[in-house]
PDB file of N, CA and C in Angstrom:
ATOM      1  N   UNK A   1       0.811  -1.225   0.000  1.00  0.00           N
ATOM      2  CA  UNK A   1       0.000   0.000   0.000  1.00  0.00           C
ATOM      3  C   UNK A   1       0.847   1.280   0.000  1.00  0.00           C
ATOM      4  N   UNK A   2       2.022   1.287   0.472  1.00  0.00           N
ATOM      5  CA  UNK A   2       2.842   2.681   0.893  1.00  0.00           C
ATOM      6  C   UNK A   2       3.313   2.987  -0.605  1.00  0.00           C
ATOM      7  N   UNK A   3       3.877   1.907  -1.259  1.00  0.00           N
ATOM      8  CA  UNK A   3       4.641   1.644  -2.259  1.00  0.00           C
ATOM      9  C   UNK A   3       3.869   2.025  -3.091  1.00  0.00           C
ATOM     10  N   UNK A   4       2.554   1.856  -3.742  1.00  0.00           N
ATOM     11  CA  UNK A   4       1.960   1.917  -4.271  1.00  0.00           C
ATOM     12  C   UNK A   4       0.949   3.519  -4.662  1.00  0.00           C
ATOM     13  N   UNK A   5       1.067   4.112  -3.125  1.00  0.00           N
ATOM     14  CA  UNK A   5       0.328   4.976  -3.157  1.00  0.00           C
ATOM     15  C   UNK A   5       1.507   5.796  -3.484  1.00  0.00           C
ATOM     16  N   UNK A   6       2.817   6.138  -2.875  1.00  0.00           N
ATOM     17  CA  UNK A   6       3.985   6.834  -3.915  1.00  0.00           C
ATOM     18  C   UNK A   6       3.931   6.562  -5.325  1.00  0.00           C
ATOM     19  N   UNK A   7       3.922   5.832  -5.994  1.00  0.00           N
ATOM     20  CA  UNK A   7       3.807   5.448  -7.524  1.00  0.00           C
ATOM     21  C   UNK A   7       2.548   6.703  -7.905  1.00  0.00           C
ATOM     22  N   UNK A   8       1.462   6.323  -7.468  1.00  0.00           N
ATOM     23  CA  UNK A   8       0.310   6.941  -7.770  1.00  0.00           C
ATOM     24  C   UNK A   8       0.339   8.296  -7.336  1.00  0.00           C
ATOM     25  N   UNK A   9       1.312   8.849  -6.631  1.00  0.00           N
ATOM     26  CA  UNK A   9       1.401  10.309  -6.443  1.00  0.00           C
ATOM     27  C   UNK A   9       2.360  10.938  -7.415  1.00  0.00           C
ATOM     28  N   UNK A  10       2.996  10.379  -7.939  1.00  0.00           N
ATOM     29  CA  UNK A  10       4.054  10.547  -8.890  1.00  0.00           C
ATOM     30  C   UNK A  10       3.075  10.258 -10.629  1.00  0.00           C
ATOM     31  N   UNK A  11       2.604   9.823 -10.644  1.00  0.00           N
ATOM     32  CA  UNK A  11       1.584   9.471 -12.066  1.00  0.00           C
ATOM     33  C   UNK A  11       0.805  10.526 -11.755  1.00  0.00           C
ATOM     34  N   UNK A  12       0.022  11.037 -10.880  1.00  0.00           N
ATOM     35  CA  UNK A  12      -0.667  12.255 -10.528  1.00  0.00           C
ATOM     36  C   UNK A  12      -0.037  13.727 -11.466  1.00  0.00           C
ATOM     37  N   UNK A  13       1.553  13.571 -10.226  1.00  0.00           N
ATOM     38  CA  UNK A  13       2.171  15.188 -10.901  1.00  0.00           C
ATOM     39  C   UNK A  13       2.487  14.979 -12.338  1.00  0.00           C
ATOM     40  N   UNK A  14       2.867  13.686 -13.132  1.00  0.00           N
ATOM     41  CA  UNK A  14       3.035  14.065 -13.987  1.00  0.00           C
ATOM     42  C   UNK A  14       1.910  14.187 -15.184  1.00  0.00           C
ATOM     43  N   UNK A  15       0.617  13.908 -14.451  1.00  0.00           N
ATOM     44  CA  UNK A  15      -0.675  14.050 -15.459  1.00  0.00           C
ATOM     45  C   UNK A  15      -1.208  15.479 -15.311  1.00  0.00           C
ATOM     46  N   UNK A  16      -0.949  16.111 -14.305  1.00  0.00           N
ATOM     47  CA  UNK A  16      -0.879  17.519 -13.575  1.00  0.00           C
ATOM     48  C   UNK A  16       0.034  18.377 -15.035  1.00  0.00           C
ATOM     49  N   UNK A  17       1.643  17.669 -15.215  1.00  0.00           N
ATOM     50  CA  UNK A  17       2.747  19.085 -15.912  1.00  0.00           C
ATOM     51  C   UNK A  17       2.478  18.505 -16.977  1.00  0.00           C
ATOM     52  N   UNK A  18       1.676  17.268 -17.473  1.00  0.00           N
ATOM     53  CA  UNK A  18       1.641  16.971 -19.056  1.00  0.00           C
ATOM     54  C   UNK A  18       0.186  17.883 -19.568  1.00  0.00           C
ATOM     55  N   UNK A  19       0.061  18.291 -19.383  1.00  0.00           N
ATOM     56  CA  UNK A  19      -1.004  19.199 -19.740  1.00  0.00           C
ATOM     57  C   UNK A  19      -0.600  20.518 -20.088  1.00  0.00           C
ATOM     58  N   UNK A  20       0.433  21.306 -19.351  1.00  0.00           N
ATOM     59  CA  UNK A  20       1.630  22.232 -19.552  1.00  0.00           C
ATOM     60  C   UNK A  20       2.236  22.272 -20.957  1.00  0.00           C
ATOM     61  N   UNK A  21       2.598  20.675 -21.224  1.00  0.00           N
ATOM     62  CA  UNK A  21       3.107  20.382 -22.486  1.00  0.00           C
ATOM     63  C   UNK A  21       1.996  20.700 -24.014  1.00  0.00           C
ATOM     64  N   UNK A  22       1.077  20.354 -23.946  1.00  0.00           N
ATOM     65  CA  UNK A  22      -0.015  20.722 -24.952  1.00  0.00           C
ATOM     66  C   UNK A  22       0.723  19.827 -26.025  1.00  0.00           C
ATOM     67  N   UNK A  23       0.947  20.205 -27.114  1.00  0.00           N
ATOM     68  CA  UNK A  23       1.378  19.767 -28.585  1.00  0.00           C
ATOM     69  C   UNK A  23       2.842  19.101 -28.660  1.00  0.00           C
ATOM     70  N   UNK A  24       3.414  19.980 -27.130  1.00  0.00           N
ATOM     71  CA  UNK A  24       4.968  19.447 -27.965  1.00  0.00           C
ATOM     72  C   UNK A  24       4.968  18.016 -27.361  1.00  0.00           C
ATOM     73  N   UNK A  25       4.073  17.341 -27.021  1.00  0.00           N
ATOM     74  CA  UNK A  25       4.173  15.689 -26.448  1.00  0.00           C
ATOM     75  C   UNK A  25       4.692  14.680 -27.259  1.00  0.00           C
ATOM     76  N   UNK A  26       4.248  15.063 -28.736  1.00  0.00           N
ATOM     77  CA  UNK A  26       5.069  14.008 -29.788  1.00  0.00           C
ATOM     78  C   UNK A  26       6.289  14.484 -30.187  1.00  0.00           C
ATOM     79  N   UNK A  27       6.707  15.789 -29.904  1.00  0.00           N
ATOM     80  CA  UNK A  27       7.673  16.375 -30.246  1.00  0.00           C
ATOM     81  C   UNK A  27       8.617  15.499 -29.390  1.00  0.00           C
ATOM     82  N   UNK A  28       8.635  15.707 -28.087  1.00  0.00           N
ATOM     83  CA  UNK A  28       9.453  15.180 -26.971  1.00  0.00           C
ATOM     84  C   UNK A  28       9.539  13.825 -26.936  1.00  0.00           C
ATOM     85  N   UNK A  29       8.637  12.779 -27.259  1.00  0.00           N
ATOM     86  CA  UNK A  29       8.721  11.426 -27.541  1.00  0.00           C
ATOM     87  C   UNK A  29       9.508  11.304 -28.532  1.00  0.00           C
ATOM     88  N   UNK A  30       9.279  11.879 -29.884  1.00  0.00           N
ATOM     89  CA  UNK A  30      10.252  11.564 -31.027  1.00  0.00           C
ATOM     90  C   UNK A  30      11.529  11.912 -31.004  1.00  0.00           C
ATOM     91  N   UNK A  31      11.903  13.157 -30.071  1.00  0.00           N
ATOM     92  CA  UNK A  31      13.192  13.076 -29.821  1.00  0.00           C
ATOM     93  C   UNK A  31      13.659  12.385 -28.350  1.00  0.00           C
ATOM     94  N   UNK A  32      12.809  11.839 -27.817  1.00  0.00           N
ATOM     95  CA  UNK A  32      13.493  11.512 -26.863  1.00  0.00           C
ATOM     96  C   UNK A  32      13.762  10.135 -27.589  1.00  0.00           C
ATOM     97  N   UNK A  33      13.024   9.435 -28.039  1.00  0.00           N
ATOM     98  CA  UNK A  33      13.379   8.350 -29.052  1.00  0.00           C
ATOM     99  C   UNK A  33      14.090   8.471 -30.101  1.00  0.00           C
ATOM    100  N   UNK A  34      14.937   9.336 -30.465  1.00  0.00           N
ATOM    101  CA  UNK A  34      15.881   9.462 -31.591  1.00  0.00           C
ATOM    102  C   UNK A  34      17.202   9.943 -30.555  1.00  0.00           C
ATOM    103  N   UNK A  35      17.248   9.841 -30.011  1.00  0.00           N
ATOM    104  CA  UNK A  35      18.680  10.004 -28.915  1.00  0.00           C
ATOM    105  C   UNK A  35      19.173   8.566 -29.055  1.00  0.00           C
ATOM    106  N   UNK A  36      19.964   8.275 -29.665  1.00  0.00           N
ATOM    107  CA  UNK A  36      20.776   6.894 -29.477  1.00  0.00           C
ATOM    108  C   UNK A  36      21.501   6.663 -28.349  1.00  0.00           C
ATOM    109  N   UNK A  37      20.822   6.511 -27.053  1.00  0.00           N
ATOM    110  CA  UNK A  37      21.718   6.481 -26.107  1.00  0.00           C
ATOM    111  C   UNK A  37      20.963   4.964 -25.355  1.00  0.00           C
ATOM    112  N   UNK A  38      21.181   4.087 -24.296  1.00  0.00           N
ATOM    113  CA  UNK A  38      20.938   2.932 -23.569  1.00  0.00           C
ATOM    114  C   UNK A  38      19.600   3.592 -22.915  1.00  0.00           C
ATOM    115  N   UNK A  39      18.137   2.845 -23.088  1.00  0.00           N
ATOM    116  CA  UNK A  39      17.376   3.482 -22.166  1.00  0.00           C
ATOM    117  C   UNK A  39      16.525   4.406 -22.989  1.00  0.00           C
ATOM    118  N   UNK A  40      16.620   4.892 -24.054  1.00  0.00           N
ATOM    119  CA  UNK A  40      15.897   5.854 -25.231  1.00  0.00           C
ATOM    120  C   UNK A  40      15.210   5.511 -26.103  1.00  0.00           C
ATOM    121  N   UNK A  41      14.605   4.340 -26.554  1.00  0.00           N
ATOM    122  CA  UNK A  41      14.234   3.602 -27.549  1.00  0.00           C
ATOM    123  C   UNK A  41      13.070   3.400 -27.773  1.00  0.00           C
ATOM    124  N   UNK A  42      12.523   2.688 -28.395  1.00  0.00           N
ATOM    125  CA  UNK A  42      11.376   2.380 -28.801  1.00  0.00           C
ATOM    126  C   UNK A  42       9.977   1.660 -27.819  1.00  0.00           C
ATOM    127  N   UNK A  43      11.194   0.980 -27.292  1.00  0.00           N
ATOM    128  CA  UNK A  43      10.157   0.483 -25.991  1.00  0.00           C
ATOM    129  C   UNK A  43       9.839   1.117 -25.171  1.00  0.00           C
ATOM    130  N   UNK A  44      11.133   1.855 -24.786  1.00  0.00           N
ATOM    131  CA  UNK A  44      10.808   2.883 -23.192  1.00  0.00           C
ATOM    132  C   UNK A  44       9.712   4.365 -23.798  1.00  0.00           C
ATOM    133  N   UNK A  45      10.335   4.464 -25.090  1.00  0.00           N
ATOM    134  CA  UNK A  45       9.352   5.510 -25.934  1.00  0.00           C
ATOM    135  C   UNK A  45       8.076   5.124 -25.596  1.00  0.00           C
ATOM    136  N   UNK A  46       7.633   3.983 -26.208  1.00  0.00           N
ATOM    137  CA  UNK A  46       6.302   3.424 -26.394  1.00  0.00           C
ATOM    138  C   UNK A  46       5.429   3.333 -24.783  1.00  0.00           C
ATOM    139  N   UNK A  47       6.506   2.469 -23.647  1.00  0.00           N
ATOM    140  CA  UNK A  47       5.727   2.424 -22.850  1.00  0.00           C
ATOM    141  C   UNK A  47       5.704   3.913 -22.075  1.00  0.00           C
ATOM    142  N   UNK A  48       6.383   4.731 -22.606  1.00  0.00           N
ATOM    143  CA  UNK A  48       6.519   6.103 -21.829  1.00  0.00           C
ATOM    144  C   UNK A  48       4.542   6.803 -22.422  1.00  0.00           C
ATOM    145  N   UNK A  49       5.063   6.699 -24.035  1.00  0.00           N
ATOM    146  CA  UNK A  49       3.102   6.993 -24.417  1.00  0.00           C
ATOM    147  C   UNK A  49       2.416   6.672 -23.938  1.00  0.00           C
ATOM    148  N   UNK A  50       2.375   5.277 -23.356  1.00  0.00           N
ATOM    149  CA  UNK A  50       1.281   4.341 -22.424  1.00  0.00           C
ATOM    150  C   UNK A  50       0.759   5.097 -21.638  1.00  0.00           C
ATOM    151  N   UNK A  51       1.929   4.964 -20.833  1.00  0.00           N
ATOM    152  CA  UNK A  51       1.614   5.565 -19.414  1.00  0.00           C
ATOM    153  C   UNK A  51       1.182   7.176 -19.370  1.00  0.00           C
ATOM    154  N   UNK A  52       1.034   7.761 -20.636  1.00  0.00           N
ATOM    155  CA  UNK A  52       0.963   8.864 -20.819  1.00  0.00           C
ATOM    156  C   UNK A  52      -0.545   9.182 -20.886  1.00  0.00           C
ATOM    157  N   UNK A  53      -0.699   7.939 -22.120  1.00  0.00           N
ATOM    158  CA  UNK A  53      -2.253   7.795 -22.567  1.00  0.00           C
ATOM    159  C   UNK A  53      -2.587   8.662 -23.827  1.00  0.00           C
ATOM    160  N   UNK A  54      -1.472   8.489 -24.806  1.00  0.00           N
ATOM    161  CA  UNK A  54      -1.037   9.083 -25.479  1.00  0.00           C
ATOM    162  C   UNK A  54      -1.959   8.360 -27.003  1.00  0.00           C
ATOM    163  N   UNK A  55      -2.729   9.128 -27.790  1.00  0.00           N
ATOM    164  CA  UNK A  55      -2.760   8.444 -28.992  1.00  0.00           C
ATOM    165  C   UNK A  55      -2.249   7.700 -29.493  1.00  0.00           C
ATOM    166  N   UNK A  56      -2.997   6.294 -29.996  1.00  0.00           N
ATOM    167  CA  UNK A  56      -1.829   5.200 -30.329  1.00  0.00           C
ATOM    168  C   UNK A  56      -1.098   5.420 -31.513  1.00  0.00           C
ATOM    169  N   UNK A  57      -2.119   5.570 -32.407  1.00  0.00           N
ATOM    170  CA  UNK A  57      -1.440   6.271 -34.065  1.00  0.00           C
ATOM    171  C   UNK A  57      -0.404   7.260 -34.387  1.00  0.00           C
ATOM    172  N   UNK A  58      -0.205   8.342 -33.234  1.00  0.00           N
ATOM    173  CA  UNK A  58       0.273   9.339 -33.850  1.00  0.00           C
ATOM    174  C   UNK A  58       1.714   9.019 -32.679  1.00  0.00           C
ATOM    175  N   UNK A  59       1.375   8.206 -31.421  1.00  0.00           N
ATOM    176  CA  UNK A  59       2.490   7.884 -31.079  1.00  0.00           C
ATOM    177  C   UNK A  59       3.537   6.825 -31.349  1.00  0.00           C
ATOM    178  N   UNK A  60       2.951   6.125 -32.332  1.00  0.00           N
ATOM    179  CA  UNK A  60       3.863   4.995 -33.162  1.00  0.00           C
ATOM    180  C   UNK A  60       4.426   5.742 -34.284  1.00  0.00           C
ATOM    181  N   UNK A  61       3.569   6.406 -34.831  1.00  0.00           N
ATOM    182  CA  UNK A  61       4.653   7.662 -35.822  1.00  0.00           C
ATOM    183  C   UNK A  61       5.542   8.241 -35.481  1.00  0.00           C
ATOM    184  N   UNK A  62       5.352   8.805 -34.423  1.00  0.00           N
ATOM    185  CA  UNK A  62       6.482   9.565 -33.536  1.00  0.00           C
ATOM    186  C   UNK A  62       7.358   8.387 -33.015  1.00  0.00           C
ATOM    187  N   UNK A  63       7.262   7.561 -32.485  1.00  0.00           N
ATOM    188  CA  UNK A  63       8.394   6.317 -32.353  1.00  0.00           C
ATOM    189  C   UNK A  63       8.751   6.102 -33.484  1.00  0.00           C
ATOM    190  N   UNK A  64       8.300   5.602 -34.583  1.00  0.00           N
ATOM    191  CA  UNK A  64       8.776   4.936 -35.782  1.00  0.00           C
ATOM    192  C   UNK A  64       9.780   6.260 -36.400  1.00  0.00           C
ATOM    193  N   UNK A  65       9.311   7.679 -36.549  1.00  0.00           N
ATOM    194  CA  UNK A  65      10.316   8.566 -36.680  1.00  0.00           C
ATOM    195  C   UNK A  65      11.716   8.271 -36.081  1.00  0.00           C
ATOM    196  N   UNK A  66      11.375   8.815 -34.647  1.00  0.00           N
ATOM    197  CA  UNK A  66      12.549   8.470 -33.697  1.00  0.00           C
ATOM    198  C   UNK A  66      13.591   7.303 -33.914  1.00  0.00           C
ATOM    199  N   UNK A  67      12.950   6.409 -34.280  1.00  0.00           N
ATOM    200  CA  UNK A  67      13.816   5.713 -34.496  1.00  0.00           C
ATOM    201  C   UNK A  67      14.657   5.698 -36.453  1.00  0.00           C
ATOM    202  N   UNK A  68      14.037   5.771 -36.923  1.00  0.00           N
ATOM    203  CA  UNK A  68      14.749   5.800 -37.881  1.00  0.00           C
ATOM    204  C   UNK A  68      15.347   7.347 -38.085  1.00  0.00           C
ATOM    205  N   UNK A  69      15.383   8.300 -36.920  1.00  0.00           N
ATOM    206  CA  UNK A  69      16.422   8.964 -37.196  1.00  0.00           C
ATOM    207  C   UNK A  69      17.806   8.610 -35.885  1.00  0.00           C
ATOM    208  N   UNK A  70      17.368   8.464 -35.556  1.00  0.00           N
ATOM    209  CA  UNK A  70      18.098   7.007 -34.261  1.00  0.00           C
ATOM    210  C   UNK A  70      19.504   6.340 -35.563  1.00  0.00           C
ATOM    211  N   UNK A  71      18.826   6.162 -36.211  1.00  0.00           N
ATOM    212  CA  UNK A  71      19.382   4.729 -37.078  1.00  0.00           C
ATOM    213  C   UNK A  71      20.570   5.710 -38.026  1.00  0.00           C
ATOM    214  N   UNK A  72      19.980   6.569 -38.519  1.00  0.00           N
ATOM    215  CA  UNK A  72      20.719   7.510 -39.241  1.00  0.00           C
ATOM    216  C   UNK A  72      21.880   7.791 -38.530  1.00  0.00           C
ATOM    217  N   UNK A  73      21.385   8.541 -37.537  1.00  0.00           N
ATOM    218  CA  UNK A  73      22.764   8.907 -36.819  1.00  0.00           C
ATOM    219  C   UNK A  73      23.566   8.507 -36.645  1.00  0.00           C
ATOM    220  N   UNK A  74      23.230   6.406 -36.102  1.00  0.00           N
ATOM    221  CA  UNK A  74      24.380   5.819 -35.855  1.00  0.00           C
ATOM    222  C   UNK A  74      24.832   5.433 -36.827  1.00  0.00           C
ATOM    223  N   UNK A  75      24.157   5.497 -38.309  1.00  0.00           N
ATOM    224  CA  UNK A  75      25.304   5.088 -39.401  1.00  0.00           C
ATOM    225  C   UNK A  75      26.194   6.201 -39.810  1.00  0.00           C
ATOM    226  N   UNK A  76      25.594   7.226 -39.526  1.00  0.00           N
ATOM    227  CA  UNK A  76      27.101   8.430 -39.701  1.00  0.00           C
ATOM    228  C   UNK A  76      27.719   8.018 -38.586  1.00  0.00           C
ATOM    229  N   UNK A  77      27.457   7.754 -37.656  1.00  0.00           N
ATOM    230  CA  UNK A  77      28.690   8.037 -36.224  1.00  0.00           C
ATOM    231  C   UNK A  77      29.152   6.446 -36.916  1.00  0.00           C
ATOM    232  N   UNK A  78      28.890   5.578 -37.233  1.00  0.00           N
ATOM    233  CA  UNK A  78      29.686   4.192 -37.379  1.00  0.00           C
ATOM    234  C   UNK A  78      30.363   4.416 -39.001  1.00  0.00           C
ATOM    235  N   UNK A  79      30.035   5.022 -39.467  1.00  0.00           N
ATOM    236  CA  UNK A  79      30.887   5.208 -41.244  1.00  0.00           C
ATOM    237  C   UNK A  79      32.292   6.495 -40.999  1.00  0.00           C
ATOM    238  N   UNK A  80      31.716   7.129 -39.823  1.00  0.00           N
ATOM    239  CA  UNK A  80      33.237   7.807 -39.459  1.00  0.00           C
ATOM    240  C   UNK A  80      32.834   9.649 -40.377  1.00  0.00           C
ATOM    241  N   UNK A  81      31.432   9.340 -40.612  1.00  0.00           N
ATOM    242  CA  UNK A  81      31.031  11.398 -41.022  1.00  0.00           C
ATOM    243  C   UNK A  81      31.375  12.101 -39.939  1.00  0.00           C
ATOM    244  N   UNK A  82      31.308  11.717 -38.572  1.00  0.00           N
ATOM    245  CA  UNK A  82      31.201  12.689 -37.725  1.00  0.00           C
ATOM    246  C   UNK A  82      32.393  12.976 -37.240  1.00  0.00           C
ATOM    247  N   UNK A  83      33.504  12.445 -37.364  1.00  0.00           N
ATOM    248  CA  UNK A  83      34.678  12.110 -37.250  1.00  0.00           C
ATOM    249  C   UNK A  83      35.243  13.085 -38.526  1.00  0.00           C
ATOM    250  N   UNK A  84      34.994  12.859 -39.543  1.00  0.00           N
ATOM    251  CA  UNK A  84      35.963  13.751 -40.504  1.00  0.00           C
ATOM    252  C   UNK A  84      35.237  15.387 -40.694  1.00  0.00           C
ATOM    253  N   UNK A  85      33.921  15.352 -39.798  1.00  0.00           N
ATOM    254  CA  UNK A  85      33.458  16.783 -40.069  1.00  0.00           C
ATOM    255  C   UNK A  85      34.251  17.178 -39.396  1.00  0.00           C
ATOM    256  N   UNK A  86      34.149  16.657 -37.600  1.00  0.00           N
ATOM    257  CA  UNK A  86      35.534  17.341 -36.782  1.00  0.00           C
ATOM    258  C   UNK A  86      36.824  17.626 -37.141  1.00  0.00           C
ATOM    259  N   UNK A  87      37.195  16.344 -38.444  1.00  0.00           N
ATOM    260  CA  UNK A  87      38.988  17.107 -38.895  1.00  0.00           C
ATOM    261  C   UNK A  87      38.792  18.196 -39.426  1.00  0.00           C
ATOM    262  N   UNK A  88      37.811  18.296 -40.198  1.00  0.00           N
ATOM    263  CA  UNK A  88      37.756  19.393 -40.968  1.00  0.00           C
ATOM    264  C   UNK A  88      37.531  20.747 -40.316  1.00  0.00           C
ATOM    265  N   UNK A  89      36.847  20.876 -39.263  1.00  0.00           N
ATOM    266  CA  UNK A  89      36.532  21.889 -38.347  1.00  0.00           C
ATOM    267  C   UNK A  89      38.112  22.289 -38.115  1.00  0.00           C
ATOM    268  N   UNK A  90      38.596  21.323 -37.584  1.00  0.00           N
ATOM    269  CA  UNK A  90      40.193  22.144 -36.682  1.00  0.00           C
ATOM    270  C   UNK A  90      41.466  22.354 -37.856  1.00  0.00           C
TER     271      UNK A  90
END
């Protein structure tokens, strides 16, 4: 019960500041899902919409974005673009 009712006070505030957000909600999913980092992805994206209560349609677009710019990135950072923009910078 203790455990539980913390969880549920915490799902509260953030149904409270997501309302604050208005429009930019897919904005922030799609980039928080296009961050190639451990923990950013498609799943945590997806179940992050869940728990949001987020349109299913327009939040699988916004994941499916995210990720395929996810994907992009890491083929420049793995083909070595981001690497020779920096030689070129200095």
């Amino acid at each position: 019960p203790k455990v539980g009712h913390f969880f549920q006070k915490i799902i509260d505030i953030g149904n409270r500041k997501i309302g604050k957000l208005g429009n930019y909600e897919l904005l922030g999913l799609y980039i928080f899902v296009a961050i190639p980092l451990p923990g950013t992805g498609a799943w945590t994206g997806t179940l992050a919409a869940s728990i949001l209560d987020m349109d299913f349609k327009t939040s699988v677009l916004a994941v499916m974005g995210g990720v395929l710019l996810a994907s992009v990135i890491m083929l420049l950072a793995s083909s070595g673009v981001f690497g020779a923009i920096g030689a070129l910078l200095t």
